[in-house]
N, C-alpha and C. Protein backbone atom coordinates (compact mmCIF):
# COMPACT_ATOMS: atom_id res chain seq x y z
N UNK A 1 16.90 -0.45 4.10
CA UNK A 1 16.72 -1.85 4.45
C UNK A 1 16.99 -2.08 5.93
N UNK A 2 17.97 -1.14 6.48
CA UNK A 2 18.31 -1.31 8.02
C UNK A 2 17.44 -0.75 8.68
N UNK A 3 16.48 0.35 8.32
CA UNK A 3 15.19 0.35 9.25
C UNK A 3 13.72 -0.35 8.68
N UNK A 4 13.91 -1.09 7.73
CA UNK A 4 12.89 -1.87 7.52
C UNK A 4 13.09 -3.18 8.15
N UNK A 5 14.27 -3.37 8.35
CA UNK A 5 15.01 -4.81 9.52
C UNK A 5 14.38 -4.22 10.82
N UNK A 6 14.93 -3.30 11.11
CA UNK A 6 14.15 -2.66 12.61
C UNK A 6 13.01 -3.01 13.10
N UNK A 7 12.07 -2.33 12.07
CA UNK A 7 10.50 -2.78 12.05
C UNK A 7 10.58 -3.89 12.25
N UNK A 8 10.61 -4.65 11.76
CA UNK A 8 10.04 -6.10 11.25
C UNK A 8 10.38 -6.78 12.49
N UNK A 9 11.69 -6.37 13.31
CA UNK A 9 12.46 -7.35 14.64
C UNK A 9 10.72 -7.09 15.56
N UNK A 10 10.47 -5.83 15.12
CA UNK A 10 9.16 -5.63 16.65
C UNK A 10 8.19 -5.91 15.84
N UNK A 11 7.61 -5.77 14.55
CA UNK A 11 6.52 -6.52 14.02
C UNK A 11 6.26 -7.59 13.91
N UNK A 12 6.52 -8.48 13.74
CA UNK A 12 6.76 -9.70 13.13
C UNK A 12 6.36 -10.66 14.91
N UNK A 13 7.08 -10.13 15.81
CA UNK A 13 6.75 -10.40 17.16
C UNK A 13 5.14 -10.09 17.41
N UNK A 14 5.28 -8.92 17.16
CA UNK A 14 4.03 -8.88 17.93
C UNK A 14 2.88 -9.02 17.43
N UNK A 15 3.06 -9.55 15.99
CA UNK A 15 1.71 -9.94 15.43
C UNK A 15 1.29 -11.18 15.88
N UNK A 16 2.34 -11.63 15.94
CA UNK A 16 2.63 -13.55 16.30
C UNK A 16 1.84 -13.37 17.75
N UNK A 17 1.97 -12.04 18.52
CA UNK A 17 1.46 -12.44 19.86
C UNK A 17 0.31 -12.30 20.31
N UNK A 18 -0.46 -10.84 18.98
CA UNK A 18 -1.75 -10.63 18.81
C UNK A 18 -2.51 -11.43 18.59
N UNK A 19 -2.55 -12.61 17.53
CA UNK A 19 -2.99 -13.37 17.12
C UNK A 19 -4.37 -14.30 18.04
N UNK A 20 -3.43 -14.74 19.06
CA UNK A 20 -4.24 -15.43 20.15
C UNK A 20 -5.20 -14.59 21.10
N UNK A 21 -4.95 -13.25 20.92
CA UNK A 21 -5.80 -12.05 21.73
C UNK A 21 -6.71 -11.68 20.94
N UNK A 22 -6.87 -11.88 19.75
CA UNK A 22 -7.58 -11.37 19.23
C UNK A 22 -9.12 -12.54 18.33
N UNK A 23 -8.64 -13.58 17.65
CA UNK A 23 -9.27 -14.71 17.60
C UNK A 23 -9.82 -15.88 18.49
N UNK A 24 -10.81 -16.13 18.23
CA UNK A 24 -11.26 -17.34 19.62
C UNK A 24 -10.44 -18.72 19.19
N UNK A 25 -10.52 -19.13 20.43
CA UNK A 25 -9.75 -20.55 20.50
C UNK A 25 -9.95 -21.72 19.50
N UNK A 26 -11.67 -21.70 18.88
CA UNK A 26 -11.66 -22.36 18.17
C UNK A 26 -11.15 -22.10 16.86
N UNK A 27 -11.05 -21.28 16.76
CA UNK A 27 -10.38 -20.59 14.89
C UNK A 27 -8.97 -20.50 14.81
N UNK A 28 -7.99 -20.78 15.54
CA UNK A 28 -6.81 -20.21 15.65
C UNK A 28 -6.03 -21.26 15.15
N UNK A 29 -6.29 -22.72 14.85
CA UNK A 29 -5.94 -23.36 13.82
C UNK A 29 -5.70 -22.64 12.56
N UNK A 30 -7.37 -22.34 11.79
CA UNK A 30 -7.58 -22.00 10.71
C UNK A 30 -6.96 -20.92 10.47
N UNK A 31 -7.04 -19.75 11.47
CA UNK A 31 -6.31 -18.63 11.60
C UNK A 31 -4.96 -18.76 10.89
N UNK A 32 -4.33 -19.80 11.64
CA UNK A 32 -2.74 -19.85 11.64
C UNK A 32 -2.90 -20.07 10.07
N UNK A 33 -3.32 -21.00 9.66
CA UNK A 33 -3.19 -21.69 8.40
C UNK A 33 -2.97 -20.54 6.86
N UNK A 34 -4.68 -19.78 7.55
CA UNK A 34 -4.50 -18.55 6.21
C UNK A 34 -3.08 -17.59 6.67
N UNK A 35 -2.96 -17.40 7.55
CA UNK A 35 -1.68 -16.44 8.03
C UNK A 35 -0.69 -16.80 7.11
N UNK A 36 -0.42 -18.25 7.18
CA UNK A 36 1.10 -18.90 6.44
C UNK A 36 0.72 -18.83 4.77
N UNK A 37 -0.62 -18.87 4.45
CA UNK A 37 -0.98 -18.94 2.90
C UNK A 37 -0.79 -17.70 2.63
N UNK A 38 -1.01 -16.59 3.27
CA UNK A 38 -0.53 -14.91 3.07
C UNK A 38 0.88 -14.59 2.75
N UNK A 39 0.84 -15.12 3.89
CA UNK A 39 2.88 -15.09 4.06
C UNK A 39 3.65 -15.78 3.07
N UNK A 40 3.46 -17.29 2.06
CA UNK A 40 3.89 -17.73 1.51
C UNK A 40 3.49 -16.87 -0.25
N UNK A 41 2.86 -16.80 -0.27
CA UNK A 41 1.83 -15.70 -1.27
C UNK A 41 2.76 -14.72 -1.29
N UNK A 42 3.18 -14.08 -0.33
CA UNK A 42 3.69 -12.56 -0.26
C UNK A 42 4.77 -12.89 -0.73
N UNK A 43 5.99 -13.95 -0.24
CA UNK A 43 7.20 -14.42 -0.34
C UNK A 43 7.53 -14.82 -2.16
N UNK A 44 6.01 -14.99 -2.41
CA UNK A 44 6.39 -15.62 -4.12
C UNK A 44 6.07 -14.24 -5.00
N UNK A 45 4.97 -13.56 -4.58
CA UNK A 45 4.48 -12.00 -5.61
C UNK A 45 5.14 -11.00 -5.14
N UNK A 46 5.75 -10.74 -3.47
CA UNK A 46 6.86 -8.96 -3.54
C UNK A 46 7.68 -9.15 -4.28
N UNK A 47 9.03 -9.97 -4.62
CA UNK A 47 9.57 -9.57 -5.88
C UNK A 47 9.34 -9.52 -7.19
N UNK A 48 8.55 -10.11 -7.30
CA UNK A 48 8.15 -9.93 -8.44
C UNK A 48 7.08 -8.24 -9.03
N UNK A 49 6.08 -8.24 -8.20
CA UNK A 49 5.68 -6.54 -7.82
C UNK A 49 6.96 -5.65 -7.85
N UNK A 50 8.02 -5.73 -6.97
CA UNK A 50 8.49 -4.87 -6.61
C UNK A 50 9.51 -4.59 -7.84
N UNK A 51 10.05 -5.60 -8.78
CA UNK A 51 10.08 -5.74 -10.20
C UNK A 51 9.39 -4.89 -10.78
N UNK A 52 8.58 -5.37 -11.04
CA UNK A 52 7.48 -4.23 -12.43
C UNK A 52 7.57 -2.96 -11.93
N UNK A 53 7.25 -2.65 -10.54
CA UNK A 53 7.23 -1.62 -10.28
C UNK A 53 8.59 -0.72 -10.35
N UNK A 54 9.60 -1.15 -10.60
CA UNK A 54 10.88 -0.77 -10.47
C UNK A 54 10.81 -0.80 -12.07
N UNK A 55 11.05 -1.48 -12.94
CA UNK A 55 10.25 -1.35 -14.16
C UNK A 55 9.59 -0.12 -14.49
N UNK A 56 8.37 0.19 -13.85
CA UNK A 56 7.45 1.11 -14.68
C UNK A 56 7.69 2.52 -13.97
N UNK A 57 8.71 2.71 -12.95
CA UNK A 57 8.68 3.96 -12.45
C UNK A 57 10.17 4.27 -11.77
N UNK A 58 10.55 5.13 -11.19
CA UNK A 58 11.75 5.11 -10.69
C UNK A 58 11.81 4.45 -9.70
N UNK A 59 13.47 4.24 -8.73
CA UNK A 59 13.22 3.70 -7.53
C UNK A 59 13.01 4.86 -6.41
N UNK A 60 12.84 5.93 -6.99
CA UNK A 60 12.73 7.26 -5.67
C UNK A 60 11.26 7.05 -5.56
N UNK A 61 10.06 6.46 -6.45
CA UNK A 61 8.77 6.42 -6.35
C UNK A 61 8.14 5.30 -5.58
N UNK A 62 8.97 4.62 -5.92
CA UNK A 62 8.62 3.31 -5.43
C UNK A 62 8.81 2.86 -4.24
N UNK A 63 10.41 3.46 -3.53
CA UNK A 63 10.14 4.02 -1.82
C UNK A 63 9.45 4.96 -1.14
N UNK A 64 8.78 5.73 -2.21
CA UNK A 64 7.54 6.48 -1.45
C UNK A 64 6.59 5.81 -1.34
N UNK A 65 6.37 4.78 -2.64
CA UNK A 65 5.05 3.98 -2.31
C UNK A 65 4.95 2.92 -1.11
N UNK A 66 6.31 2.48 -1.03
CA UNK A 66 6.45 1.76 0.14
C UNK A 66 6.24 2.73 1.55
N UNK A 67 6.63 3.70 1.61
CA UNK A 67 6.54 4.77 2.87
C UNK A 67 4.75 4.79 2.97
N UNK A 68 4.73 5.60 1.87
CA UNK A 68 3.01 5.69 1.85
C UNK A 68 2.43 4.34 2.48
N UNK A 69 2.54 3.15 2.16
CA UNK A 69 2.09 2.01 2.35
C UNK A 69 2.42 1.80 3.98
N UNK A 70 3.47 1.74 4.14
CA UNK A 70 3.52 2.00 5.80
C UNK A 70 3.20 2.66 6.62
N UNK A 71 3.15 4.05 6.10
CA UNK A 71 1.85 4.77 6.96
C UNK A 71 0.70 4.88 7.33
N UNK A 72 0.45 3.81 6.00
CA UNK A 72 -1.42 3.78 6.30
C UNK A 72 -1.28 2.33 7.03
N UNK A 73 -0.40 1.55 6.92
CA UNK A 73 -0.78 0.57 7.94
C UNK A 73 -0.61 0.84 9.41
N UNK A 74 0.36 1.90 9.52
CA UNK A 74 0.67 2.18 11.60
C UNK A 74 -1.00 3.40 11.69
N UNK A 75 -1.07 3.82 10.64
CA UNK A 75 -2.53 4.70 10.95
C UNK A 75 -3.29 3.56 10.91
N UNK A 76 -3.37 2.80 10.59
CA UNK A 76 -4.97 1.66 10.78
C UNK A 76 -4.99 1.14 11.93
N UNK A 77 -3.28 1.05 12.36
CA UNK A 77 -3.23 -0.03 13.99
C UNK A 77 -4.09 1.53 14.89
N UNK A 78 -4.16 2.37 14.78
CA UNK A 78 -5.06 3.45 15.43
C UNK A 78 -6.23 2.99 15.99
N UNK A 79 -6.89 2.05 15.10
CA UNK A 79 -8.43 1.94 14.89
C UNK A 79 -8.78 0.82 15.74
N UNK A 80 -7.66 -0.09 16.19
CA UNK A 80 -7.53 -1.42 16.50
C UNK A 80 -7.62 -1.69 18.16
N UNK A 81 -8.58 -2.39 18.74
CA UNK A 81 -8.24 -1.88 20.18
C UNK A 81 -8.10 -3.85 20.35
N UNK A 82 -6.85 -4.01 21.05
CA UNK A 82 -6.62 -5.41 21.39
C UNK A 82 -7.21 -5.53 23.00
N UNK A 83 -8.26 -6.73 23.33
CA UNK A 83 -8.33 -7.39 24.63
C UNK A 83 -8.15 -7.13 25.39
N UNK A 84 -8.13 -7.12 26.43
CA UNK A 84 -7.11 -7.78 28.00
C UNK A 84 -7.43 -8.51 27.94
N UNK A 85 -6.64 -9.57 28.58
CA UNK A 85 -6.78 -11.02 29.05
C UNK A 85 -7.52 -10.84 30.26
N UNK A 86 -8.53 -11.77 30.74
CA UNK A 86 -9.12 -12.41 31.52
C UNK A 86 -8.78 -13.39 32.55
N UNK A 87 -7.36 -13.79 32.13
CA UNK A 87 -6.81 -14.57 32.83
C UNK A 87 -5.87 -13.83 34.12
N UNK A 88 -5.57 -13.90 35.14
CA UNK A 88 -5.14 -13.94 36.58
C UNK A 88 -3.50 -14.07 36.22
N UNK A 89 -2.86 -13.76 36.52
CA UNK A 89 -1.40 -14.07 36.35
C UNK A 89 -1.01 -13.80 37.52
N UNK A 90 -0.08 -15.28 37.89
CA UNK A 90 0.41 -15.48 39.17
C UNK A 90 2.07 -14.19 38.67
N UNK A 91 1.91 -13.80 39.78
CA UNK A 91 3.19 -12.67 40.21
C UNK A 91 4.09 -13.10 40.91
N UNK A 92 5.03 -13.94 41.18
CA UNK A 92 6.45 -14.04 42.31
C UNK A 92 7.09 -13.34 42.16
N UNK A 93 7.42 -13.04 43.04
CA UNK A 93 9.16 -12.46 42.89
C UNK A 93 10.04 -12.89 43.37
N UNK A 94 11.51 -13.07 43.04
CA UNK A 94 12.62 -13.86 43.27
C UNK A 94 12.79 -13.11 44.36
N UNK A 95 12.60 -12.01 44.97
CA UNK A 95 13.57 -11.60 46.01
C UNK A 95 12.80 -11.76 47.31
């Protein structure tokens, strides 16, 4: 659980930051909207999944399935090529 806290401190960020790099300006309402219907979705069916599944198999299987499951998601971010911005960013420096 203490390196699934890990993850999540840098995931959870940087999806939030992808978001706008990756969708156009006009969708990013709607965007947001299904995001939170996922997220609220997920919040009501993982325990309950993670139940049955604890249920129908051991818990040594069921953290592999979770491992397995995380590997194929950092292998998919592979496939994923995010933007550059277009925008100019002013540079100062304090000194």
């Amino acid at each position: 659980m203490g390196l699934r806290s890990i993850g999540s401190a840098f995931h959870i960020p940087a999806l939030q930051a992808t978001i706008p790099l990756l969708a156009p300006k006009s969708e990013l309402l709607r965007i947001a909207g299904i995001n939170q219907i996922i997220k609220s979705f997920s919040n009501l069916a993982d325990p309950a999944i993670g139940a049955l599944a604890i249920g129908l198999s051991s818990i040594r299987n069921v953290l592999l399935l979770d491992i397995a499951g995380a590997m194929i998601a950092i292998f998919s971010l592979l496939f994923i090529s995010i933007p550059s911005s277009n925008k100019k960013k002013n540079r100062s420096s304090i000194f």
